[in-house]
PDB file of N, CA and C in Angstrom:
ATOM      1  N   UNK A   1      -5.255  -1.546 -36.056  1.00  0.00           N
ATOM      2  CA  UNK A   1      -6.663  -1.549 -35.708  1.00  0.00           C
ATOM      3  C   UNK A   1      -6.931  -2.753 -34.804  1.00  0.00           C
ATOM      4  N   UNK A   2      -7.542  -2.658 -33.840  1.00  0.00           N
ATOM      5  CA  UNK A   2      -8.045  -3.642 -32.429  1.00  0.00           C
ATOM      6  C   UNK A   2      -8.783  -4.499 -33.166  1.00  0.00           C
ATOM      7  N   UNK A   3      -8.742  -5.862 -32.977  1.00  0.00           N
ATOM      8  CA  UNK A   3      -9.744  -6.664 -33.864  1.00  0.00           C
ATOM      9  C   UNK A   3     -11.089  -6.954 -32.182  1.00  0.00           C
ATOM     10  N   UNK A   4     -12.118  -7.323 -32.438  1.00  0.00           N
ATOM     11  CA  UNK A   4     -13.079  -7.798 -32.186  1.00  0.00           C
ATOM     12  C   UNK A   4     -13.242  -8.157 -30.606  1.00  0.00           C
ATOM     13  N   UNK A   5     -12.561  -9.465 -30.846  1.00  0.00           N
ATOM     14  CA  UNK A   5     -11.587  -9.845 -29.687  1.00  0.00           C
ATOM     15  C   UNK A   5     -11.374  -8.883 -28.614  1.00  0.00           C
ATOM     16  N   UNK A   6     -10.337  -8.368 -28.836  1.00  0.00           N
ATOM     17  CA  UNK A   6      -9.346  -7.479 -28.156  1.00  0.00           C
ATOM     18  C   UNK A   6     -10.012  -6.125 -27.911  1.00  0.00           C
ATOM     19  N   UNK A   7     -10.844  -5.592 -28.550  1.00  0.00           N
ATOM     20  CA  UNK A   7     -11.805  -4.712 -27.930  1.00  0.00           C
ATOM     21  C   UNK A   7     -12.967  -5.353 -26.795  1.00  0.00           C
ATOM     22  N   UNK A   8     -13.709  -6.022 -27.080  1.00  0.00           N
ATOM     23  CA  UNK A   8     -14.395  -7.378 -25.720  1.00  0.00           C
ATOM     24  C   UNK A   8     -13.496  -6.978 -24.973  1.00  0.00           C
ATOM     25  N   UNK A   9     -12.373  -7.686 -24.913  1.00  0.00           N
ATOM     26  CA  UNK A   9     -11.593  -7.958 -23.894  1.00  0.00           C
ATOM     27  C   UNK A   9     -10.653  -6.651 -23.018  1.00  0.00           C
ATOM     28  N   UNK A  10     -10.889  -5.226 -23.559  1.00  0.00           N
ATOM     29  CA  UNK A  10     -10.469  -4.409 -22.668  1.00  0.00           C
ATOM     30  C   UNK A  10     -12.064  -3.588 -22.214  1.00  0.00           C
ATOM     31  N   UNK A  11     -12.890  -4.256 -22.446  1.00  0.00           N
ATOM     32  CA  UNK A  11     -14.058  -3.399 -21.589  1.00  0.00           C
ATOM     33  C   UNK A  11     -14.358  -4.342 -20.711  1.00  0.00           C
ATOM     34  N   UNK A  12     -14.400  -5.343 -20.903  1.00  0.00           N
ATOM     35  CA  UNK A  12     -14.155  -6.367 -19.533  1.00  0.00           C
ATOM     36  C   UNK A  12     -13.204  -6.093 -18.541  1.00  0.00           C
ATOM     37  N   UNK A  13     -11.496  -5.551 -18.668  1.00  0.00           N
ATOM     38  CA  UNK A  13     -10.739  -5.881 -18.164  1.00  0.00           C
ATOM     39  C   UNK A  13     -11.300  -4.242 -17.584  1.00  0.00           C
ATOM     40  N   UNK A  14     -12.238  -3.019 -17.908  1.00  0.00           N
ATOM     41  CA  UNK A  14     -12.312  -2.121 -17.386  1.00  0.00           C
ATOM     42  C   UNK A  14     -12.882  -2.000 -16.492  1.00  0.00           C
ATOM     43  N   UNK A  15     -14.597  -2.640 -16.658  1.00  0.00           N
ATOM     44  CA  UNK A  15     -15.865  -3.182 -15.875  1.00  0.00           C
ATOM     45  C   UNK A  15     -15.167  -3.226 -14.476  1.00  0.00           C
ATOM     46  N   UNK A  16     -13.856  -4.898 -14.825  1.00  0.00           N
ATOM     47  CA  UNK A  16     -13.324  -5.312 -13.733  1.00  0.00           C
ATOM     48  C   UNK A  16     -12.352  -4.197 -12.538  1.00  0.00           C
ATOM     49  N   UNK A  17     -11.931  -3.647 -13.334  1.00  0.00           N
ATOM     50  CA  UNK A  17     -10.901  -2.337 -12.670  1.00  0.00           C
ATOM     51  C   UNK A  17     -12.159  -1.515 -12.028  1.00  0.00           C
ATOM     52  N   UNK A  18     -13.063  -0.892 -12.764  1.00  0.00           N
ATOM     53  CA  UNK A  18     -14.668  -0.073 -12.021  1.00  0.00           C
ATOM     54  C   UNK A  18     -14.882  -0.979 -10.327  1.00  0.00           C
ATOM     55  N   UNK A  19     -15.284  -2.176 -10.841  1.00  0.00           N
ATOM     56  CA  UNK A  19     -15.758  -3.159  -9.653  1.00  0.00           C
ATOM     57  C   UNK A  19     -15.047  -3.522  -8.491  1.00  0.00           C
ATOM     58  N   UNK A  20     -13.685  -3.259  -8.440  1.00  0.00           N
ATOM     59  CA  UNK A  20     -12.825  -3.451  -7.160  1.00  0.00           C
ATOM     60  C   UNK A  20     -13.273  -2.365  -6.293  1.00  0.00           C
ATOM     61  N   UNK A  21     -13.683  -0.963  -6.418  1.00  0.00           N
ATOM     62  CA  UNK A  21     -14.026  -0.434  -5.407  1.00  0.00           C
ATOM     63  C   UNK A  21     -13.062   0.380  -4.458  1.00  0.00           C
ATOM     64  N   UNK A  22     -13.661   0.824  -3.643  1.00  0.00           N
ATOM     65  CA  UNK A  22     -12.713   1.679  -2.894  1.00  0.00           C
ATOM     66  C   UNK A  22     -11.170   1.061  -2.402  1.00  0.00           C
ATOM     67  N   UNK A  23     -10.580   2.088  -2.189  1.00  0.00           N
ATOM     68  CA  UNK A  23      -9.267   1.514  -1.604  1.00  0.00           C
ATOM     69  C   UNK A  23      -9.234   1.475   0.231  1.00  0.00           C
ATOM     70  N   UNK A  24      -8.015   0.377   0.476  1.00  0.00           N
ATOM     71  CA  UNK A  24      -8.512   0.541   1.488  1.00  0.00           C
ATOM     72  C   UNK A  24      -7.217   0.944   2.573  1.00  0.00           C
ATOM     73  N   UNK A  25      -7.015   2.051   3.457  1.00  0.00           N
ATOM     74  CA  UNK A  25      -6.001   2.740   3.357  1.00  0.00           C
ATOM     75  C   UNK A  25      -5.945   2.698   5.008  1.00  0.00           C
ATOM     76  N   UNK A  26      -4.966   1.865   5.579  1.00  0.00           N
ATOM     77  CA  UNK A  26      -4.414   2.128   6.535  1.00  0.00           C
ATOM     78  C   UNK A  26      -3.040   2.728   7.323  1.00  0.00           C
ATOM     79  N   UNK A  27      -2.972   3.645   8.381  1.00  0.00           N
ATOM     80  CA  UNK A  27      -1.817   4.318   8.759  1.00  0.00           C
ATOM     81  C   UNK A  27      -1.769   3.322  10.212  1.00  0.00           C
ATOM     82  N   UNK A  28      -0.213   2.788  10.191  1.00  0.00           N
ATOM     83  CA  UNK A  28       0.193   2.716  11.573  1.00  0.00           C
ATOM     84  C   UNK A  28       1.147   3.653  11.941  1.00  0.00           C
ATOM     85  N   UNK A  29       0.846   3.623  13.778  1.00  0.00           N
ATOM     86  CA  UNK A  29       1.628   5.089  14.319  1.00  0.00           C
ATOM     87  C   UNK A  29       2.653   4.159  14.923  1.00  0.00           C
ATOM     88  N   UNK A  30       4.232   4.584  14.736  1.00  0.00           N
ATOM     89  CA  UNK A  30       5.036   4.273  15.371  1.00  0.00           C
ATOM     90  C   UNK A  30       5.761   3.021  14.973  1.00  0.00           C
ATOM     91  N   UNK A  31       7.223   3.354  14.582  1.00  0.00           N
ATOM     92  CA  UNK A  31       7.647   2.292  14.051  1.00  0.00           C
ATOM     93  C   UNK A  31       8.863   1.332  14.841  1.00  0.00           C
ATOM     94  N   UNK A  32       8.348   1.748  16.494  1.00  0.00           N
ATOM     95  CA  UNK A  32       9.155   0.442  17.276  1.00  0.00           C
ATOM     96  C   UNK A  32       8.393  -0.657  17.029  1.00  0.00           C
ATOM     97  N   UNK A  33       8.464  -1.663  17.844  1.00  0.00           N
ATOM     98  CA  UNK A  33       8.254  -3.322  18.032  1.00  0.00           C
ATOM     99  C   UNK A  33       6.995  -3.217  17.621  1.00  0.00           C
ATOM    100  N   UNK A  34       5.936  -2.815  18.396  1.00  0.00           N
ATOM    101  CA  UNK A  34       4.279  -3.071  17.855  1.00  0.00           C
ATOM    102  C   UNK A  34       4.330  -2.771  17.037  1.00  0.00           C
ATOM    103  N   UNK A  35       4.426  -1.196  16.270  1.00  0.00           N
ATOM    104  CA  UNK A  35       4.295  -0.465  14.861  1.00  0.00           C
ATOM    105  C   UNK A  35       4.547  -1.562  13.860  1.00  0.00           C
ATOM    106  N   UNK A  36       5.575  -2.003  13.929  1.00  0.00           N
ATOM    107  CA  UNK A  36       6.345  -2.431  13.006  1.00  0.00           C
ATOM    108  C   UNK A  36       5.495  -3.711  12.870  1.00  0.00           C
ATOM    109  N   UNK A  37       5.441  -4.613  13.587  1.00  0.00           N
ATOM    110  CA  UNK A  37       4.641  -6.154  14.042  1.00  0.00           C
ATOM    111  C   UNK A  37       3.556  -6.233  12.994  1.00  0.00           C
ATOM    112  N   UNK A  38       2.504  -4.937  13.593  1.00  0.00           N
ATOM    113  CA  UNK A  38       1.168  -4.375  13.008  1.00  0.00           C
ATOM    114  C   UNK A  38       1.468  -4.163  11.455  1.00  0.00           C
ATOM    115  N   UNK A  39       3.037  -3.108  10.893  1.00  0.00           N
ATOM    116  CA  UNK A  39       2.408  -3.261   9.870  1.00  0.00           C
ATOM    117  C   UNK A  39       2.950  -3.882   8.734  1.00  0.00           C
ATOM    118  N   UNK A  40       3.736  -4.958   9.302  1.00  0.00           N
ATOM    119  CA  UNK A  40       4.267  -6.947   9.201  1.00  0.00           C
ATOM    120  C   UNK A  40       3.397  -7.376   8.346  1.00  0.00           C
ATOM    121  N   UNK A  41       2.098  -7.742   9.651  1.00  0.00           N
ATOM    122  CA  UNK A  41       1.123  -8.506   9.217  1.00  0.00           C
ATOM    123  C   UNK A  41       0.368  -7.821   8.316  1.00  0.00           C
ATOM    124  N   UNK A  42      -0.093  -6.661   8.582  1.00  0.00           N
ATOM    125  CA  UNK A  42      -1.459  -6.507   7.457  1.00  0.00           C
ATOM    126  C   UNK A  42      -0.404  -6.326   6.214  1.00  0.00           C
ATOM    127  N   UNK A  43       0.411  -5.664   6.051  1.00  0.00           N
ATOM    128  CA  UNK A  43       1.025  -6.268   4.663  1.00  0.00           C
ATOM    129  C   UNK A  43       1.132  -7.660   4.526  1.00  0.00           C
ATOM    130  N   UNK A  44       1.365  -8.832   4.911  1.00  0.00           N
ATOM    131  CA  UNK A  44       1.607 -10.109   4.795  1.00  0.00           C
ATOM    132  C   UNK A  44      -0.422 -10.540   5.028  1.00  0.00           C
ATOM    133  N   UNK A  45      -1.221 -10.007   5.248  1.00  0.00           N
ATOM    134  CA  UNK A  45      -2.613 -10.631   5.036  1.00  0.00           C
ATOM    135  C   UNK A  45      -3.080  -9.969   3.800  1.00  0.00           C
ATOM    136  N   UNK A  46      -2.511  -8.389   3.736  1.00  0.00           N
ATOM    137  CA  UNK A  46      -3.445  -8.693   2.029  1.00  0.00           C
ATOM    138  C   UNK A  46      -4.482  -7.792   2.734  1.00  0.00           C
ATOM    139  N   UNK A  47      -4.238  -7.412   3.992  1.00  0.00           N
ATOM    140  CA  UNK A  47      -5.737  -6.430   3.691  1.00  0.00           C
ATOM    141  C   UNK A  47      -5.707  -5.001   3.293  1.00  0.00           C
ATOM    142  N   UNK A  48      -4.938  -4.332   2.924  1.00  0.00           N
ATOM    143  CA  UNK A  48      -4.885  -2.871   2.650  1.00  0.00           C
ATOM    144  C   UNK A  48      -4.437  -2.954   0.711  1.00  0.00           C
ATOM    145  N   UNK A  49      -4.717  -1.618   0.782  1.00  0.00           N
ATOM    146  CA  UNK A  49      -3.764  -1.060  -0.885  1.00  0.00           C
ATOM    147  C   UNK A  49      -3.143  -0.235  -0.738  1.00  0.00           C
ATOM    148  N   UNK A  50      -3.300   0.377   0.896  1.00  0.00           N
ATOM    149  CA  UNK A  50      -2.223   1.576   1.151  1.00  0.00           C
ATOM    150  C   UNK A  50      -1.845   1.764   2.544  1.00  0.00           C
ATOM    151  N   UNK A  51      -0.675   1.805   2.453  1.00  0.00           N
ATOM    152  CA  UNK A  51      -0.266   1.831   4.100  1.00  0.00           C
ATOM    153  C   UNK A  51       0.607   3.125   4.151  1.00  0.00           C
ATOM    154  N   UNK A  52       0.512   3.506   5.520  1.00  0.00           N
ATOM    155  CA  UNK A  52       1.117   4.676   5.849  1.00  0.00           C
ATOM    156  C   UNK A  52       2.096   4.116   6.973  1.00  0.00           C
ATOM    157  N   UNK A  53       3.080   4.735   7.324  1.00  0.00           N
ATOM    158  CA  UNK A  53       3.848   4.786   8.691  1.00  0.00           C
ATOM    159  C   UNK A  53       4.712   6.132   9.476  1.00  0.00           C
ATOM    160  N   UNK A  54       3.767   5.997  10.117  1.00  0.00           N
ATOM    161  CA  UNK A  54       4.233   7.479  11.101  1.00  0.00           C
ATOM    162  C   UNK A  54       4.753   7.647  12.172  1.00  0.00           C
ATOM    163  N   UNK A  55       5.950   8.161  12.057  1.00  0.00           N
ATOM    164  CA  UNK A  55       6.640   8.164  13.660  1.00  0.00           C
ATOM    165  C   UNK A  55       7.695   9.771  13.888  1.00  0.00           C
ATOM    166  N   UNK A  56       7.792  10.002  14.738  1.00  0.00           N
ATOM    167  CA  UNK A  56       8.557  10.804  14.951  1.00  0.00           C
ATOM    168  C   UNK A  56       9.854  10.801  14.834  1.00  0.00           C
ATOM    169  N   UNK A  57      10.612   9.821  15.122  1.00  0.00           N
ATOM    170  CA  UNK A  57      12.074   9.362  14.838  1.00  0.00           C
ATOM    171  C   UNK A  57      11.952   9.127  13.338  1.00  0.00           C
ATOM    172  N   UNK A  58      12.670  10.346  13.024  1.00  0.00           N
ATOM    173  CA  UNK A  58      12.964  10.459  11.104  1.00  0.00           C
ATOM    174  C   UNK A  58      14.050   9.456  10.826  1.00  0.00           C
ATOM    175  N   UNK A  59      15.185   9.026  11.128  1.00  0.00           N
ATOM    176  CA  UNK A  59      16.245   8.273  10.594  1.00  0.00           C
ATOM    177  C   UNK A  59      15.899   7.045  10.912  1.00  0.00           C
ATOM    178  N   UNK A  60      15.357   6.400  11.970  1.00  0.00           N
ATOM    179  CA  UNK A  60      14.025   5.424  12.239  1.00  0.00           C
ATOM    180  C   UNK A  60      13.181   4.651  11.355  1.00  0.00           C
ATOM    181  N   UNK A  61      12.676   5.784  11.388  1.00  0.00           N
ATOM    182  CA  UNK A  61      11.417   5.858  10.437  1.00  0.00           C
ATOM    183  C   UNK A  61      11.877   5.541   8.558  1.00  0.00           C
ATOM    184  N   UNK A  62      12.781   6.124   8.526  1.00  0.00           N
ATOM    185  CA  UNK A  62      13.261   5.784   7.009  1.00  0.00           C
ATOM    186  C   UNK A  62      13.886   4.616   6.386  1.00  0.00           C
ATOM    187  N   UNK A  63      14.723   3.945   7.895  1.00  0.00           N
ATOM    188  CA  UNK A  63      15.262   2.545   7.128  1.00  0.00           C
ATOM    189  C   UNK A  63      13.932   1.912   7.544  1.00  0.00           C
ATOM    190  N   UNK A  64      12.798   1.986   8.611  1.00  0.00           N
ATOM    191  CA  UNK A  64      11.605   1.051   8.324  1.00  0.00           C
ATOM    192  C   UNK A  64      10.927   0.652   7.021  1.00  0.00           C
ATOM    193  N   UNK A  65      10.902   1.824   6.380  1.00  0.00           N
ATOM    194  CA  UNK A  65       9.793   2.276   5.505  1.00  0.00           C
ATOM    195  C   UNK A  65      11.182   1.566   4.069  1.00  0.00           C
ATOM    196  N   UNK A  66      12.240   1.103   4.309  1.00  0.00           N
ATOM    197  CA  UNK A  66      12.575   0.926   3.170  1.00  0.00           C
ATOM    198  C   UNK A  66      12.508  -0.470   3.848  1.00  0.00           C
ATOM    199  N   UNK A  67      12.432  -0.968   4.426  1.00  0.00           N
ATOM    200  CA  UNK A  67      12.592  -2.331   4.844  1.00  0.00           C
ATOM    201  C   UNK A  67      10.751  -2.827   4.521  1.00  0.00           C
ATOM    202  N   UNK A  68       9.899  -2.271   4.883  1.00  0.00           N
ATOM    203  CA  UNK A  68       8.527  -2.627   4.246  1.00  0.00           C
ATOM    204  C   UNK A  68       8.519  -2.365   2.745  1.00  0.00           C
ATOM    205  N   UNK A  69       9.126  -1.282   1.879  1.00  0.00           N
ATOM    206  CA  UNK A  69       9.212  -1.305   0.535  1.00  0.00           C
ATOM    207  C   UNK A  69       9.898  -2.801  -0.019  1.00  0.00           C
ATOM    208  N   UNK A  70      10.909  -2.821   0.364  1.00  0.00           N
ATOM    209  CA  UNK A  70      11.728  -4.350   0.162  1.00  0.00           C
ATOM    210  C   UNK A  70      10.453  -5.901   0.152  1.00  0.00           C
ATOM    211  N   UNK A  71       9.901  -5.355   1.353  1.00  0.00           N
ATOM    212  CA  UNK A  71       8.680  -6.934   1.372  1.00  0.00           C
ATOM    213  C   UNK A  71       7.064  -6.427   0.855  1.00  0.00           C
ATOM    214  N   UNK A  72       7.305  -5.509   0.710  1.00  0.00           N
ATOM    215  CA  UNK A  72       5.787  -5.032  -0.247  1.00  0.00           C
ATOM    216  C   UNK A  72       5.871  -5.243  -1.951  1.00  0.00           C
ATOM    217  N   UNK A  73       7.568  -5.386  -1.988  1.00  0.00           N
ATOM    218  CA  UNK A  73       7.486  -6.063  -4.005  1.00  0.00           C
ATOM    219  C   UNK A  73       7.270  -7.333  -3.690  1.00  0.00           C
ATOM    220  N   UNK A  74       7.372  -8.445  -3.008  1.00  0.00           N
ATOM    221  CA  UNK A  74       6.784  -9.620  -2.645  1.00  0.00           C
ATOM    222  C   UNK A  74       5.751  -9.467  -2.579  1.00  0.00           C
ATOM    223  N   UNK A  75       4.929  -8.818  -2.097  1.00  0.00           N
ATOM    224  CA  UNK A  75       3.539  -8.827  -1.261  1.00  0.00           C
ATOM    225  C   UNK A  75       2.562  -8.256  -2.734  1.00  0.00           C
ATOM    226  N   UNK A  76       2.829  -7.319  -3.116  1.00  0.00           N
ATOM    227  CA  UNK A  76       2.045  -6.518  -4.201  1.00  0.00           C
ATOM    228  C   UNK A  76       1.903  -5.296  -3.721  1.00  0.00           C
ATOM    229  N   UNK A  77       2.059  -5.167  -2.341  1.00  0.00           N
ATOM    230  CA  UNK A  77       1.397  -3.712  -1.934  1.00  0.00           C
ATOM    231  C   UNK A  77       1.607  -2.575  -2.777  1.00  0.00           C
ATOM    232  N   UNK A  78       0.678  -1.616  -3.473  1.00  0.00           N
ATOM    233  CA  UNK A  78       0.466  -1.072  -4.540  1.00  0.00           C
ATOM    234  C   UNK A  78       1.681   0.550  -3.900  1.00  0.00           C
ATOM    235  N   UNK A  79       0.847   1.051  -2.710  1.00  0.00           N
ATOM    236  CA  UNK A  79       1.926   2.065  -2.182  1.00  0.00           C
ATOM    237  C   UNK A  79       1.690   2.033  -0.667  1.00  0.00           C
ATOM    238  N   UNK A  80       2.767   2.617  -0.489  1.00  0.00           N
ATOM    239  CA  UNK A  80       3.492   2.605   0.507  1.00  0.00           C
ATOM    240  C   UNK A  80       4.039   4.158   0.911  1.00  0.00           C
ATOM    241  N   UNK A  81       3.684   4.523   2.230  1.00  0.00           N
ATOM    242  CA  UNK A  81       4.374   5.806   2.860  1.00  0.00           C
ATOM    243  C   UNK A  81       4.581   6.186   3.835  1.00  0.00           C
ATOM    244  N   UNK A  82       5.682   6.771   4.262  1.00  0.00           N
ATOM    245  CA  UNK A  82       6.068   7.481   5.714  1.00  0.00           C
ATOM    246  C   UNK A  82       6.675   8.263   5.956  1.00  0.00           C
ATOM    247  N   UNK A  83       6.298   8.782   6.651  1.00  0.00           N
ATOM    248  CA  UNK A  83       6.454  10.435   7.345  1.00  0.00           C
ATOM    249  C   UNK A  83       6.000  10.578   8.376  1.00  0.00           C
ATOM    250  N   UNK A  84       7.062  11.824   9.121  1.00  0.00           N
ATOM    251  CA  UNK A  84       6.902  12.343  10.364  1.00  0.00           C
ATOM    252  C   UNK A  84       5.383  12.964  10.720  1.00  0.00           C
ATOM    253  N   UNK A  85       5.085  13.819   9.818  1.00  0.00           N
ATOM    254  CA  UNK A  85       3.389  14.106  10.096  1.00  0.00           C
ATOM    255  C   UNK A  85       2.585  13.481   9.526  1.00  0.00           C
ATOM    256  N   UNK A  86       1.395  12.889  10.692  1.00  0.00           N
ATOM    257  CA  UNK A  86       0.385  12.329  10.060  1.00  0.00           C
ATOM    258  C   UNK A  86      -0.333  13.289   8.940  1.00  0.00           C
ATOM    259  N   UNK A  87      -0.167  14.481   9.124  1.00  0.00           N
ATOM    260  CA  UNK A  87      -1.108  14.989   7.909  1.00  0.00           C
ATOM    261  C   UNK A  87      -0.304  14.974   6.768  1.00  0.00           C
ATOM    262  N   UNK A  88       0.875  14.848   6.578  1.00  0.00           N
ATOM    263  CA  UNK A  88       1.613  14.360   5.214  1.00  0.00           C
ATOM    264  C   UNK A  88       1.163  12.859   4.528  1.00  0.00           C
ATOM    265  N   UNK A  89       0.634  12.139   5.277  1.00  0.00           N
ATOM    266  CA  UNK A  89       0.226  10.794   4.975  1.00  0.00           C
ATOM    267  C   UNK A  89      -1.218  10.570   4.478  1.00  0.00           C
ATOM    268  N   UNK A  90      -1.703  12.081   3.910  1.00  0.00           N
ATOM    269  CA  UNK A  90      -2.663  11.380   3.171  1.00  0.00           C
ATOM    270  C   UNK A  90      -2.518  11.141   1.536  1.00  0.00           C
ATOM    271  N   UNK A  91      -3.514   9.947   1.222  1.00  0.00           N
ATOM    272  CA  UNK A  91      -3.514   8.946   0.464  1.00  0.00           C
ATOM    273  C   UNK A  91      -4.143   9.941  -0.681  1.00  0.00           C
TER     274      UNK A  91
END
């Protein structure tokens, strides 16, 4: 049985989960030099919870997307995805 405490303390910790709010979900196109640069940084600033990466070059495209998985367990980034069609990349 939850004592007192510990009930408080998971409707708080829910409130808090309610109050973060939307997610915020960006796709970059293309995973040469810019693609990649672009989506470097916004993983390394912290501004998304979801990133996409889309390119046409599939074998490309797959060691990228494991090379951003590798620095997104550093980072926190929650998920992560890529694929050849942008319409496969929704969140």
């Amino acid at each position: 049985m939850a004592t007192l405490m510990e009930k408080l303390i998971a409707l708080v910790a829910e409130e808090e989960a309610m109050a973060i709010g939307p997610n915020n979900e960006i796709i970059a196109v293309g995973v040469e030099l810019v693609g990649m640069v672009c989506a470097s940084s916004i993983l390394g600033k912290s501004l998304n919870d979801e990133l996409a990466v889309v390119d046409v070059l599939e074998d490309k495209l797959k060691k990228e997307e494991v090379r951003l998985q590798h620095g997104s367990l550093l980072l926190q980034t929650p998920k992560l995805v890529a694929d050849r069609d942008y319409c496969d990349c929704q969140f």
